[in-house]
PDB file of N, CA and C in Angstrom:
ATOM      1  N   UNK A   1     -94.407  91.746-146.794  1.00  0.00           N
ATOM      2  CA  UNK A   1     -93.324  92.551-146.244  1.00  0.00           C
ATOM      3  C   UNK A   1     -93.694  94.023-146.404  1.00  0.00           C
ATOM      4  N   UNK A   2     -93.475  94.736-145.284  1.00  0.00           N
ATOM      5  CA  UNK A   2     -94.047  96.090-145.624  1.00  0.00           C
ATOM      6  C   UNK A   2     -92.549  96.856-145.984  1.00  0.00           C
ATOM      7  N   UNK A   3     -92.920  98.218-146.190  1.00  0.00           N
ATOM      8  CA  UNK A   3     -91.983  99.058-146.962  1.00  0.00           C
ATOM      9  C   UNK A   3     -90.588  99.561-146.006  1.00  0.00           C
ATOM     10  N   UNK A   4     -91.299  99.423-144.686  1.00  0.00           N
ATOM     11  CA  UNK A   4     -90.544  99.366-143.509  1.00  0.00           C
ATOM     12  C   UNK A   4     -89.497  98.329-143.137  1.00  0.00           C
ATOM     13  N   UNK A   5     -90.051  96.894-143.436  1.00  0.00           N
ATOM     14  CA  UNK A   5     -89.314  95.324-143.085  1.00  0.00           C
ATOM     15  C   UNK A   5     -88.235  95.285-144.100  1.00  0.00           C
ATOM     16  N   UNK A   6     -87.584  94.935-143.591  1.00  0.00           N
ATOM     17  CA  UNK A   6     -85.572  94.521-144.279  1.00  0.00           C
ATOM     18  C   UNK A   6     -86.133  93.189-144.784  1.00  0.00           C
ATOM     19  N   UNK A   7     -85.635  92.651-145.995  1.00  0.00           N
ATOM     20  CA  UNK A   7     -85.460  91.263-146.720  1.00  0.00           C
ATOM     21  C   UNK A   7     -85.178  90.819-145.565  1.00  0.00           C
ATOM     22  N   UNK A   8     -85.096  88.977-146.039  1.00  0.00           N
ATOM     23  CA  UNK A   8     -84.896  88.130-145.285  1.00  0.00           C
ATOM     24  C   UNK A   8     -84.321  86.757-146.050  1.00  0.00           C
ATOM     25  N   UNK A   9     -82.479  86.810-145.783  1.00  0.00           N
ATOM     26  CA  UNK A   9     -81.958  85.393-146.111  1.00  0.00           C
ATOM     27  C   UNK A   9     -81.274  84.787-145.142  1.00  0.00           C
ATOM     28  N   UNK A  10     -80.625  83.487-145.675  1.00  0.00           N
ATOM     29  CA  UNK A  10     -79.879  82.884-144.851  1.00  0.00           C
ATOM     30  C   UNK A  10     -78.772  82.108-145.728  1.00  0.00           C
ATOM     31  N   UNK A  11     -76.954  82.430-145.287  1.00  0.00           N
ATOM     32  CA  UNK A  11     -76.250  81.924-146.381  1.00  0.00           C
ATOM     33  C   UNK A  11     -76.347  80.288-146.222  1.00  0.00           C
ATOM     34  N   UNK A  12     -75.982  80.128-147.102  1.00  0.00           N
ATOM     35  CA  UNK A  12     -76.394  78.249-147.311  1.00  0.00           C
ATOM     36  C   UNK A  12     -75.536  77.791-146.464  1.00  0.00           C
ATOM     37  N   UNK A  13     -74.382  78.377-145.845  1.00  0.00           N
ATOM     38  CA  UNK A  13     -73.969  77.153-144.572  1.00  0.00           C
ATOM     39  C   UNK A  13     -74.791  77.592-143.444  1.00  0.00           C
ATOM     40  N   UNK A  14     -75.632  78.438-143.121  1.00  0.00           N
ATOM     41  CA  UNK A  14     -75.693  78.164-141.870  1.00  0.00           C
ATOM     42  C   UNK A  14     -77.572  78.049-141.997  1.00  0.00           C
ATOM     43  N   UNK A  15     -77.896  77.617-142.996  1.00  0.00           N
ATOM     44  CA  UNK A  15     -79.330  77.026-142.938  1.00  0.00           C
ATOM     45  C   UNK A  15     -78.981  75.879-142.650  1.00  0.00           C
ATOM     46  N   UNK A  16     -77.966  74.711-142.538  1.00  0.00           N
ATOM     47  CA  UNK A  16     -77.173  73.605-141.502  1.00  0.00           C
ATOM     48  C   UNK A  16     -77.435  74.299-140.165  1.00  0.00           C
ATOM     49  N   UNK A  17     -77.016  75.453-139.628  1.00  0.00           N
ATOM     50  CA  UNK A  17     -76.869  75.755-138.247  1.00  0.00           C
ATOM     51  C   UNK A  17     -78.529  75.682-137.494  1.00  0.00           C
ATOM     52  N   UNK A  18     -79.337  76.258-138.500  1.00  0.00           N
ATOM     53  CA  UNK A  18     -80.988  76.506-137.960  1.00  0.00           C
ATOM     54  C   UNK A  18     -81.321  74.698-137.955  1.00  0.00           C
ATOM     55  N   UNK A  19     -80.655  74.402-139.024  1.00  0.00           N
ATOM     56  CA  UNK A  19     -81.534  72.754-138.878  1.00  0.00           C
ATOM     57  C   UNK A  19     -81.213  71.880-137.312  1.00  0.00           C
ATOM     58  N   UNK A  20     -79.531  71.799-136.916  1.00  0.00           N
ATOM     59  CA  UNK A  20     -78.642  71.239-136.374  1.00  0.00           C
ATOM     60  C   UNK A  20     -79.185  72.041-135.060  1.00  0.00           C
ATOM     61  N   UNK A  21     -80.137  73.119-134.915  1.00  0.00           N
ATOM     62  CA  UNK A  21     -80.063  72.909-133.146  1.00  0.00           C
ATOM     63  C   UNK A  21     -81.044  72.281-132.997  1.00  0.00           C
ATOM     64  N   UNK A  22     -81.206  71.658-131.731  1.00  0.00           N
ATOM     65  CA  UNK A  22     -81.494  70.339-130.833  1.00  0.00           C
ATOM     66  C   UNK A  22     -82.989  70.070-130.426  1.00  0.00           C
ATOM     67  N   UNK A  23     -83.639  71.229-131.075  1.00  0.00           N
ATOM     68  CA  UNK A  23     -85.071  71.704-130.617  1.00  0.00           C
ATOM     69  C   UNK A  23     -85.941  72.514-131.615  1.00  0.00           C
ATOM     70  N   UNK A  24     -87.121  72.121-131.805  1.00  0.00           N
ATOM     71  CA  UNK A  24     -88.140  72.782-132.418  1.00  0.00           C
ATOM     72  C   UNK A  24     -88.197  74.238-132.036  1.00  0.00           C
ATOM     73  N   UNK A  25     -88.384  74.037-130.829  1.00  0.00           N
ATOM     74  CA  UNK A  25     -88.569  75.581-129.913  1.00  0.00           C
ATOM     75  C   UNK A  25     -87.004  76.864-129.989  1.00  0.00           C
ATOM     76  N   UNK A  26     -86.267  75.971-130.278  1.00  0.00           N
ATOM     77  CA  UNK A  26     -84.854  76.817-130.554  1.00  0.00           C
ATOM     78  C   UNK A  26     -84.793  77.431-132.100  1.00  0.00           C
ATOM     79  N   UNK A  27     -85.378  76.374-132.810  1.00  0.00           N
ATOM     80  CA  UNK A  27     -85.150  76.607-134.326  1.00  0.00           C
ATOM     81  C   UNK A  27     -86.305  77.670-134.992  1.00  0.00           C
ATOM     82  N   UNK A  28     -87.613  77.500-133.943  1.00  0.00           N
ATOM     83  CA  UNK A  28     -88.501  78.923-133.881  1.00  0.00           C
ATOM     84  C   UNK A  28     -87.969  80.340-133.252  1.00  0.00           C
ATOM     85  N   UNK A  29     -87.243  79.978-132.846  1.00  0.00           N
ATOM     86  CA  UNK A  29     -86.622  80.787-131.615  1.00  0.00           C
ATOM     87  C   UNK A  29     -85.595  82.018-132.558  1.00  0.00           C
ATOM     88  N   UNK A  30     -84.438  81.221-133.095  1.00  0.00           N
ATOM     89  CA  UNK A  30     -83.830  81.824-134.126  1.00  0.00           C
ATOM     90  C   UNK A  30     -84.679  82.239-135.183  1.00  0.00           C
ATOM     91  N   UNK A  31     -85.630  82.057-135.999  1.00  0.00           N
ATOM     92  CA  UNK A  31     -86.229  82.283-136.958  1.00  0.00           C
ATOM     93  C   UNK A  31     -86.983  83.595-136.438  1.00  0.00           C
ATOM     94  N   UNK A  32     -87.383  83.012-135.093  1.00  0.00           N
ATOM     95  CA  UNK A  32     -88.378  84.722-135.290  1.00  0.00           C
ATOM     96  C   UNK A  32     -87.279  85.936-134.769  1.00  0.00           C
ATOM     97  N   UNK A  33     -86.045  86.191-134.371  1.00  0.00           N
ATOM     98  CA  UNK A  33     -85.080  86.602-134.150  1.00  0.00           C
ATOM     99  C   UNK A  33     -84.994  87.294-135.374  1.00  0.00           C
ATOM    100  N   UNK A  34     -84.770  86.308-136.291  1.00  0.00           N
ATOM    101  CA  UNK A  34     -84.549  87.079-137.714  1.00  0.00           C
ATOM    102  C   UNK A  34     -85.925  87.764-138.469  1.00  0.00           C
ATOM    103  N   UNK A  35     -86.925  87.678-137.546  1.00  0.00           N
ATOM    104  CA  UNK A  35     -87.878  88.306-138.198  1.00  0.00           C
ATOM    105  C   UNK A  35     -88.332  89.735-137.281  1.00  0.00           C
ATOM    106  N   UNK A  36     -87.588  89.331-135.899  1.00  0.00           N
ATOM    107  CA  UNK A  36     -87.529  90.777-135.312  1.00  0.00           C
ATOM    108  C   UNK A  36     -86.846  91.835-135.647  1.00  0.00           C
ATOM    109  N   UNK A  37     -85.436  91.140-136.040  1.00  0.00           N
ATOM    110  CA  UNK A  37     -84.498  91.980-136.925  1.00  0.00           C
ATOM    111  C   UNK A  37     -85.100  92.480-137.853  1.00  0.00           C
ATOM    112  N   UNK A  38     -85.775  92.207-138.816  1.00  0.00           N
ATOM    113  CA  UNK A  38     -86.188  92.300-140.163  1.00  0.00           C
ATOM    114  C   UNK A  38     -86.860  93.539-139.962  1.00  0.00           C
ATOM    115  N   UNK A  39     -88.129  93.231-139.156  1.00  0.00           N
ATOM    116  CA  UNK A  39     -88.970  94.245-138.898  1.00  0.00           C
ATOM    117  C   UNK A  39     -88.635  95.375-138.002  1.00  0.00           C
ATOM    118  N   UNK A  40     -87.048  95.409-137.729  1.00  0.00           N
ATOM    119  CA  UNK A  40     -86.650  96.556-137.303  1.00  0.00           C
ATOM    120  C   UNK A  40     -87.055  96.699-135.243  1.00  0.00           C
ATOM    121  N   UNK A  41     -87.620  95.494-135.081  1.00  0.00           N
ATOM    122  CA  UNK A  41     -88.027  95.601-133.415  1.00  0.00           C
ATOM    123  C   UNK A  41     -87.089  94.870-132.582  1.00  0.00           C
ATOM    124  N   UNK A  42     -85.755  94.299-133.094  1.00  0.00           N
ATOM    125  CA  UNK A  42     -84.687  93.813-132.624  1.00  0.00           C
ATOM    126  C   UNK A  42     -83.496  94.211-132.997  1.00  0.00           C
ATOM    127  N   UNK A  43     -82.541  94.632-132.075  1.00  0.00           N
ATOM    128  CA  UNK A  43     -81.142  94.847-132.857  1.00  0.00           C
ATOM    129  C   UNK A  43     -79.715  94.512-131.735  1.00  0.00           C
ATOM    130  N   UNK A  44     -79.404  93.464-132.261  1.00  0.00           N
ATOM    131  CA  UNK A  44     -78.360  92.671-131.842  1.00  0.00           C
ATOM    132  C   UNK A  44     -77.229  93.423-131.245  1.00  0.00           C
ATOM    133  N   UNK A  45     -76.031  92.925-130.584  1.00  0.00           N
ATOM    134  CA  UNK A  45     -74.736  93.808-130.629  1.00  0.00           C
ATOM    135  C   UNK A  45     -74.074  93.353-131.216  1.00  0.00           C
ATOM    136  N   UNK A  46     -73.634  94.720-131.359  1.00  0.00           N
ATOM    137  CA  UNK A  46     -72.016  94.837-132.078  1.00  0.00           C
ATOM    138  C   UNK A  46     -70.978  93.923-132.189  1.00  0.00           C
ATOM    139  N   UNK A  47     -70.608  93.462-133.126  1.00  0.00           N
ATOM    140  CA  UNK A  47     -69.419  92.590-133.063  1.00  0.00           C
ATOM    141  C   UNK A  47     -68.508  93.352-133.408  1.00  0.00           C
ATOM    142  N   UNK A  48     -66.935  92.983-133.428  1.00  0.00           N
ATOM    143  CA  UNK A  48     -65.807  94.057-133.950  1.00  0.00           C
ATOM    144  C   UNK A  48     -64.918  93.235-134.194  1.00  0.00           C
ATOM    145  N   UNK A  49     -63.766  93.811-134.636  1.00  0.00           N
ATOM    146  CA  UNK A  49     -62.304  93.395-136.106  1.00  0.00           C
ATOM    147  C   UNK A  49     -61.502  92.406-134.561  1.00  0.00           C
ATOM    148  N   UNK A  50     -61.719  90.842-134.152  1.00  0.00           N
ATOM    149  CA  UNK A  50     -61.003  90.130-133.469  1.00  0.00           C
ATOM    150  C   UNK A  50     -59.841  89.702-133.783  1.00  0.00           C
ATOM    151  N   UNK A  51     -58.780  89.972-133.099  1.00  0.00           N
ATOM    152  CA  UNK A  51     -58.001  89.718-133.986  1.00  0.00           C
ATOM    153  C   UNK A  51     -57.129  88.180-133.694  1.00  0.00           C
ATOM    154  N   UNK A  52     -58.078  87.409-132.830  1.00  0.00           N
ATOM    155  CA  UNK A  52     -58.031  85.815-133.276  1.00  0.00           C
ATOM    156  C   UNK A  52     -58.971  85.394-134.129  1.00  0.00           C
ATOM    157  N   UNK A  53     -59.958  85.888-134.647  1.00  0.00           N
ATOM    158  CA  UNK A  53     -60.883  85.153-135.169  1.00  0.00           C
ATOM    159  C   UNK A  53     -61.032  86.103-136.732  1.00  0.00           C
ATOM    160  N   UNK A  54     -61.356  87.395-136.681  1.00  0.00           N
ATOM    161  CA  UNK A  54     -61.372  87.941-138.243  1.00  0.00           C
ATOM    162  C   UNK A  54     -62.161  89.003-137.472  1.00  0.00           C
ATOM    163  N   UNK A  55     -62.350  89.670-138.828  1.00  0.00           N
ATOM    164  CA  UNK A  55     -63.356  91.314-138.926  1.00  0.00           C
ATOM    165  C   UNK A  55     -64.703  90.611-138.975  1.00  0.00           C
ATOM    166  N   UNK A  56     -65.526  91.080-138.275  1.00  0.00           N
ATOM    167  CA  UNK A  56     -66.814  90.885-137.764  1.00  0.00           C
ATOM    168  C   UNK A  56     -67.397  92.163-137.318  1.00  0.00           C
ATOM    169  N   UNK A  57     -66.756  92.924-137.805  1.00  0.00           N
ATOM    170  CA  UNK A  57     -67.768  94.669-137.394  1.00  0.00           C
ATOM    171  C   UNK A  57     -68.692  94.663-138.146  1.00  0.00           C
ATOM    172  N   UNK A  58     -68.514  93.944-138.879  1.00  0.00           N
ATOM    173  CA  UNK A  58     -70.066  94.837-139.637  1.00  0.00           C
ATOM    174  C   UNK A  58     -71.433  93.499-139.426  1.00  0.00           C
ATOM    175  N   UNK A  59     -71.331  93.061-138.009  1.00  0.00           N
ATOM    176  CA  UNK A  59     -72.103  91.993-137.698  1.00  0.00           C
ATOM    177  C   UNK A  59     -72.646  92.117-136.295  1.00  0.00           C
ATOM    178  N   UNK A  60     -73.588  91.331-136.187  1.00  0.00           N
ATOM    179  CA  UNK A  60     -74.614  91.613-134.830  1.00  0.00           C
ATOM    180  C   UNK A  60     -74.351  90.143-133.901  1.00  0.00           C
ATOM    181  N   UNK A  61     -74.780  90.694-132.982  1.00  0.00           N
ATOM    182  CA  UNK A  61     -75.361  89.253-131.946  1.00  0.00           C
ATOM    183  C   UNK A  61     -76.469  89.233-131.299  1.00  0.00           C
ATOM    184  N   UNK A  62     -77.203  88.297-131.516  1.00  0.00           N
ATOM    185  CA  UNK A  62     -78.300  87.284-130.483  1.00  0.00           C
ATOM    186  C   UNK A  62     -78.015  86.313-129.915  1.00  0.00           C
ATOM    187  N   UNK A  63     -78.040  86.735-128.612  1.00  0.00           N
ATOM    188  CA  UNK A  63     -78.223  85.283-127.425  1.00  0.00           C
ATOM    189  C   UNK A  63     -79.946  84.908-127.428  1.00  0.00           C
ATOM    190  N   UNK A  64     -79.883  83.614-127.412  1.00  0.00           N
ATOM    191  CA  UNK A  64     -81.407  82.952-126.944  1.00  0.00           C
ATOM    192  C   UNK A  64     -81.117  81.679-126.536  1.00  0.00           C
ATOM    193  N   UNK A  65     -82.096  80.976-126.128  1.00  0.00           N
ATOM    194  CA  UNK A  65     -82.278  79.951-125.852  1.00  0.00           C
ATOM    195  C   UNK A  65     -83.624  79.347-125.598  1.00  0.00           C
ATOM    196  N   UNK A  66     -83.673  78.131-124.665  1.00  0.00           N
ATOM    197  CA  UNK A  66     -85.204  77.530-125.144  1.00  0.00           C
ATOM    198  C   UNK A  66     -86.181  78.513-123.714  1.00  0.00           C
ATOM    199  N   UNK A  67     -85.532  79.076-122.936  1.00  0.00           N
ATOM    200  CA  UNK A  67     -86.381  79.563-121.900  1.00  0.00           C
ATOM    201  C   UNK A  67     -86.069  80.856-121.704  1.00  0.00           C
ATOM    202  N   UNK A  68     -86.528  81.708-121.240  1.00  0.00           N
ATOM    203  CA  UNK A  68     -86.192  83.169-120.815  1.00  0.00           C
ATOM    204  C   UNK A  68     -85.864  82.822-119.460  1.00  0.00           C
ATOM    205  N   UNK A  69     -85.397  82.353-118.258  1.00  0.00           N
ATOM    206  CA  UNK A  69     -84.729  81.979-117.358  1.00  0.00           C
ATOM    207  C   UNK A  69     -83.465  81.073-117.555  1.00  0.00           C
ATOM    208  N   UNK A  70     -82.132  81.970-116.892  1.00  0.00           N
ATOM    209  CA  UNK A  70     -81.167  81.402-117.180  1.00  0.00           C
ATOM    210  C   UNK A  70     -80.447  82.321-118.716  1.00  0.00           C
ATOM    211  N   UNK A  71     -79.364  81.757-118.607  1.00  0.00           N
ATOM    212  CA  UNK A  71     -78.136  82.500-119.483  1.00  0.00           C
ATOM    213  C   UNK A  71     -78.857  81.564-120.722  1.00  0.00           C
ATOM    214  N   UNK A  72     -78.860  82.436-121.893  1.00  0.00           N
ATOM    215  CA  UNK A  72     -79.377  81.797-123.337  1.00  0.00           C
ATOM    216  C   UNK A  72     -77.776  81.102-123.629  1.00  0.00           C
ATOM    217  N   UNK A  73     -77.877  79.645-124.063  1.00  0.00           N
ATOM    218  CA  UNK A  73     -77.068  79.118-124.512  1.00  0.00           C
ATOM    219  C   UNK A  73     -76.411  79.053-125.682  1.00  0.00           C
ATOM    220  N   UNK A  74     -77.611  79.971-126.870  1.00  0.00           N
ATOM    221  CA  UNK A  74     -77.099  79.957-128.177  1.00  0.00           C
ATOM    222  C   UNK A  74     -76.864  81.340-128.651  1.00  0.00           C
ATOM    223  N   UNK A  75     -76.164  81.318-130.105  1.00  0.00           N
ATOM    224  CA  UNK A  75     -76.470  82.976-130.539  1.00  0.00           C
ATOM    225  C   UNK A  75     -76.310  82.619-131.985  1.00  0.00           C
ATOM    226  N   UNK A  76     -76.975  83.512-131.985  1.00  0.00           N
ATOM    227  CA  UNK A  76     -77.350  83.446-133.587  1.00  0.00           C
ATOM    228  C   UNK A  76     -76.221  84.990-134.198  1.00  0.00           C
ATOM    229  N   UNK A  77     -75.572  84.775-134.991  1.00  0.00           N
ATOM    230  CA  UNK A  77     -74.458  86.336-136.227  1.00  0.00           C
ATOM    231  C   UNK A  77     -75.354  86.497-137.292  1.00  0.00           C
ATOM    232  N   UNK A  78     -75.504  87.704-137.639  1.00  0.00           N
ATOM    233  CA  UNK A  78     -75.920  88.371-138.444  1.00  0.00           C
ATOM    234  C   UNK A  78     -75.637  89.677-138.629  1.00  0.00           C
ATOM    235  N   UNK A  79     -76.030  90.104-140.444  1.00  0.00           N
ATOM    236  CA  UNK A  79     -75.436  91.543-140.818  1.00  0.00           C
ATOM    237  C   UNK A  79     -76.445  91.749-141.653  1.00  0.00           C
ATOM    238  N   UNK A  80     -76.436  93.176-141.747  1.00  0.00           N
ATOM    239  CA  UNK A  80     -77.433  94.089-142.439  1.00  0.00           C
ATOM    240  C   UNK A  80     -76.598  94.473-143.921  1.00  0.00           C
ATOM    241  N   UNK A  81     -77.359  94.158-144.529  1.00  0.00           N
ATOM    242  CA  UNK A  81     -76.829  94.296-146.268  1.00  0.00           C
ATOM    243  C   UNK A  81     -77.435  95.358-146.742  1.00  0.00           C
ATOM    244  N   UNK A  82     -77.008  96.392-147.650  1.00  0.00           N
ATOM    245  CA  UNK A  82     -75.502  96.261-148.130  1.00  0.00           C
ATOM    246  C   UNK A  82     -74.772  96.631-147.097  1.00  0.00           C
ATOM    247  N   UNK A  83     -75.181  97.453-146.079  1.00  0.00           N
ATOM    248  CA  UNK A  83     -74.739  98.125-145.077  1.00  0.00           C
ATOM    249  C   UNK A  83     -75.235  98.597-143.813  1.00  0.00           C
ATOM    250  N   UNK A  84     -75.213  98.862-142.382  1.00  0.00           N
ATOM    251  CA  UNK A  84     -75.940  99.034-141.585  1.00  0.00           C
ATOM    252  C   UNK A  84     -76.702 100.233-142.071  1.00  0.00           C
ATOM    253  N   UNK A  85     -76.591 101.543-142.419  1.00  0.00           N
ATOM    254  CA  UNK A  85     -77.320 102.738-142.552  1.00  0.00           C
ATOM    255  C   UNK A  85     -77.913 102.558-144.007  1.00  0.00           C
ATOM    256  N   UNK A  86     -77.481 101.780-145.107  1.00  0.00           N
ATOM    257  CA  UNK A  86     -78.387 101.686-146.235  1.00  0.00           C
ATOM    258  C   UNK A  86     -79.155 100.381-146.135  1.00  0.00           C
ATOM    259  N   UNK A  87     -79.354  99.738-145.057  1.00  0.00           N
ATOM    260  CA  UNK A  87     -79.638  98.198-144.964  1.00  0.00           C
ATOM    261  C   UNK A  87     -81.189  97.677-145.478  1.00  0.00           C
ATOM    262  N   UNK A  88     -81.604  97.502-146.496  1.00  0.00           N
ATOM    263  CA  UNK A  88     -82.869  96.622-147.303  1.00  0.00           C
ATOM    264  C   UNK A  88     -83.114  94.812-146.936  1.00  0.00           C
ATOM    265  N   UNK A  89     -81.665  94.378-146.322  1.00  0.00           N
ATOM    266  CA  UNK A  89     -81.463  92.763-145.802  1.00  0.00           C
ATOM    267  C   UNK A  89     -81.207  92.843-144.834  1.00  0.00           C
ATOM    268  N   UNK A  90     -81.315  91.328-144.401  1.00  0.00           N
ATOM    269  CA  UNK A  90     -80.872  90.933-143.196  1.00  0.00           C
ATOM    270  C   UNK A  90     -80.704  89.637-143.511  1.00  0.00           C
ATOM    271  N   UNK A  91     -79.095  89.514-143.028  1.00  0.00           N
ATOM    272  CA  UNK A  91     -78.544  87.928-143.485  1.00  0.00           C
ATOM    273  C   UNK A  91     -77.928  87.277-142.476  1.00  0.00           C
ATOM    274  N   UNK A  92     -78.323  86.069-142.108  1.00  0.00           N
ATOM    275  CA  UNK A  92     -78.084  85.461-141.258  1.00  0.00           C
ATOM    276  C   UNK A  92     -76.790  84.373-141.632  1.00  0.00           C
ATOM    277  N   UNK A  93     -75.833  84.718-140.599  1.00  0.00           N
ATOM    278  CA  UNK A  93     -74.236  84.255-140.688  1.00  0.00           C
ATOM    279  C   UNK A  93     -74.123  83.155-140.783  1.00  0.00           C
ATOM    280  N   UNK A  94     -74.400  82.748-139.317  1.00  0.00           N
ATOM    281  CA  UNK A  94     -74.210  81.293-138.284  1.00  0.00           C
ATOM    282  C   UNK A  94     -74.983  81.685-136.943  1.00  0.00           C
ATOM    283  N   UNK A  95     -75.216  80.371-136.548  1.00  0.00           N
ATOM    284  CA  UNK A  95     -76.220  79.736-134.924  1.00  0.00           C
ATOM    285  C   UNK A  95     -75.608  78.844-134.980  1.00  0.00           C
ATOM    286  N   UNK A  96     -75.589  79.045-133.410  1.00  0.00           N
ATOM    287  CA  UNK A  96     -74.800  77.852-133.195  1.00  0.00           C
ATOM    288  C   UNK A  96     -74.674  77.992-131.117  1.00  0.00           C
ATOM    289  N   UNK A  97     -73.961  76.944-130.651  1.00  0.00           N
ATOM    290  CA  UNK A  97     -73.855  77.187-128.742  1.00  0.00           C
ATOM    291  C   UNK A  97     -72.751  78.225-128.645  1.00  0.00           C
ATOM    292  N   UNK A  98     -72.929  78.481-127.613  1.00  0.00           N
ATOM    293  CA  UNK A  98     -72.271  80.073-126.884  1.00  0.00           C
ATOM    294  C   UNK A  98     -71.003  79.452-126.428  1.00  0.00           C
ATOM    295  N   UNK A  99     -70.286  78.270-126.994  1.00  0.00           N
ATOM    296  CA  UNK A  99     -69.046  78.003-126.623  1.00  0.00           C
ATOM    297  C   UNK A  99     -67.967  78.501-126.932  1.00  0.00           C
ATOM    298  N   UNK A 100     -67.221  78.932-125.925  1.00  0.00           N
ATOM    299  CA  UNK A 100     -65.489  79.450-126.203  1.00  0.00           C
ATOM    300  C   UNK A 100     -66.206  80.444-127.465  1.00  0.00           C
ATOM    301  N   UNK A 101     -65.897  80.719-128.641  1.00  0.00           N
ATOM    302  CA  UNK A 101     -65.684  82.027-130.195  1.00  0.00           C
ATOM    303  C   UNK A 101     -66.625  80.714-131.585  1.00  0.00           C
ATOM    304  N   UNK A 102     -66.649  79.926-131.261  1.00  0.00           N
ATOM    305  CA  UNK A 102     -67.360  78.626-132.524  1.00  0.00           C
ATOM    306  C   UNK A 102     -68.138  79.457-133.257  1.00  0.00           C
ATOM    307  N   UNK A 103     -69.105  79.843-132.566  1.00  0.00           N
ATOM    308  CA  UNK A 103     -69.742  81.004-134.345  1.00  0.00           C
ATOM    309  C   UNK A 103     -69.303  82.069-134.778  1.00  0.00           C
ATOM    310  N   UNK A 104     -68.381  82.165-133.924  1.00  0.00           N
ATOM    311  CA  UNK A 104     -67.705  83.840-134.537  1.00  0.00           C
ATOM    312  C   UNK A 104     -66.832  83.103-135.739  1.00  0.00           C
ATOM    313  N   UNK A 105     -65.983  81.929-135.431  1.00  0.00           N
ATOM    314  CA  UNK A 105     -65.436  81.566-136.111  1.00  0.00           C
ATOM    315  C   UNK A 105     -66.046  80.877-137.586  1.00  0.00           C
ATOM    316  N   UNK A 106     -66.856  80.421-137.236  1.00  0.00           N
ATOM    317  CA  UNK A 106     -67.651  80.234-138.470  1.00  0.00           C
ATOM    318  C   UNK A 106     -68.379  81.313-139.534  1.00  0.00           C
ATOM    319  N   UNK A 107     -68.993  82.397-138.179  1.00  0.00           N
ATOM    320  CA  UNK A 107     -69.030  83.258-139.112  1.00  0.00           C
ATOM    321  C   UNK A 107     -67.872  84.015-140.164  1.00  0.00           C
ATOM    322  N   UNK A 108     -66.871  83.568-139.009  1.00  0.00           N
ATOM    323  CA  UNK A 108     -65.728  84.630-139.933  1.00  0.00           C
ATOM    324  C   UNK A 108     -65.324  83.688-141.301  1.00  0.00           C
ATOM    325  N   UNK A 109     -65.150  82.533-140.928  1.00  0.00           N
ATOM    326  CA  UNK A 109     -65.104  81.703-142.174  1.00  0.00           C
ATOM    327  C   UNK A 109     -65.591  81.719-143.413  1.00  0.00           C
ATOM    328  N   UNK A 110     -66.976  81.621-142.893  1.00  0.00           N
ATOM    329  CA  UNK A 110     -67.861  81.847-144.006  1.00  0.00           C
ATOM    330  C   UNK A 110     -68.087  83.014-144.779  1.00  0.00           C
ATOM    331  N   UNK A 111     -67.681  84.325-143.899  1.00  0.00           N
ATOM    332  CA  UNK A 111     -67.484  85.479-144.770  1.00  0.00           C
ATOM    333  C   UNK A 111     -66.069  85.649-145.291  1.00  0.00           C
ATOM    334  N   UNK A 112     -65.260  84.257-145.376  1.00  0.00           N
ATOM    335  CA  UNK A 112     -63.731  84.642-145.620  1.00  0.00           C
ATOM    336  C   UNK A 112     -63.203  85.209-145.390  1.00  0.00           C
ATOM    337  N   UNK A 113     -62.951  85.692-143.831  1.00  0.00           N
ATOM    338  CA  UNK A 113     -62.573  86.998-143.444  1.00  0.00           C
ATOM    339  C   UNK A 113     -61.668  85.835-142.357  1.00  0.00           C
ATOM    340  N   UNK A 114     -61.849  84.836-141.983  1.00  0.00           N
ATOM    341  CA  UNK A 114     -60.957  84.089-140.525  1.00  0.00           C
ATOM    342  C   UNK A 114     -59.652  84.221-140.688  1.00  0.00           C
ATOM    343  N   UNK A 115     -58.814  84.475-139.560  1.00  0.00           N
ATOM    344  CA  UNK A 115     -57.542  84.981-139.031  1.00  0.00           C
ATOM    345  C   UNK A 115     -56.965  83.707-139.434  1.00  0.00           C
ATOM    346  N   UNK A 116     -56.266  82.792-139.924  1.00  0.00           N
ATOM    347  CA  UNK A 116     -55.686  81.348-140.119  1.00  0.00           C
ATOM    348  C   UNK A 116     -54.527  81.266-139.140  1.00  0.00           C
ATOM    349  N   UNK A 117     -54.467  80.447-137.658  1.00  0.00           N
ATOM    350  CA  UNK A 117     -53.149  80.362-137.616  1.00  0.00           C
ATOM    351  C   UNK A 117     -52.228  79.997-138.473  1.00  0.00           C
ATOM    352  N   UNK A 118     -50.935  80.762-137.477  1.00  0.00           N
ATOM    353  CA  UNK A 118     -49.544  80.688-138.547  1.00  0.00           C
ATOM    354  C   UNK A 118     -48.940  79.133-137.931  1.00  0.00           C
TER     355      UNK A 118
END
């Protein structure tokens, strides 16, 4: 890792999410995502405070999928630790399919931040 490259984890629920997609080529796919991030040659968008799902500002998005033709089906959440402008990490949320909010919601879960209906 050079002096330049951000750490590199993944919280323990969603090393389930890297295992659980459907493809070798997807699960390389996300991994080097997080190593573009790392090395500072990728940077996701912005997520922000939903207010069906939870606070997610201080989190990114990647779309990919198994081909560069066609809409990427998956996305991978992630955040820069401790903070975007002091950031030494890069931690990966949840991956998961681009359906309806499912990883936002997980991500928000998992950072205990999800909106609970009333």
């Amino acid at each position: 890792m050079s002096s330049h490259e951000l750490g590199r984890r993944i919280l323990p629920a969603a090393k389930a999410d890297f295992d659980n997609l459907p493809s070798d080529n997807l699960k390389r796919r996300a991994i080097q995502i997080m190593m573009d991030v790392s090395r500072r040659q990728l940077e996701g968008q912005p997520l922000e405070d939903h207010p069906s799902v939870g606070d997610l500002s201080d989190c990114r998005k990647v779309y990919f999928g198994d081909t560069d033709d066609g809409k990427p089906r998956y996305r991978l959440v992630y955040r820069l630790l401790p903070n975007e402008v002091e950031a030494v990490e890069v931690e990966a949320v949840a991956v998961g399919e681009r359906r309806v909010m499912s990883v936002y919601v997980e991500a928000a879960r998992r950072l205990g931040r999800f909106v609970e209906d009333d």
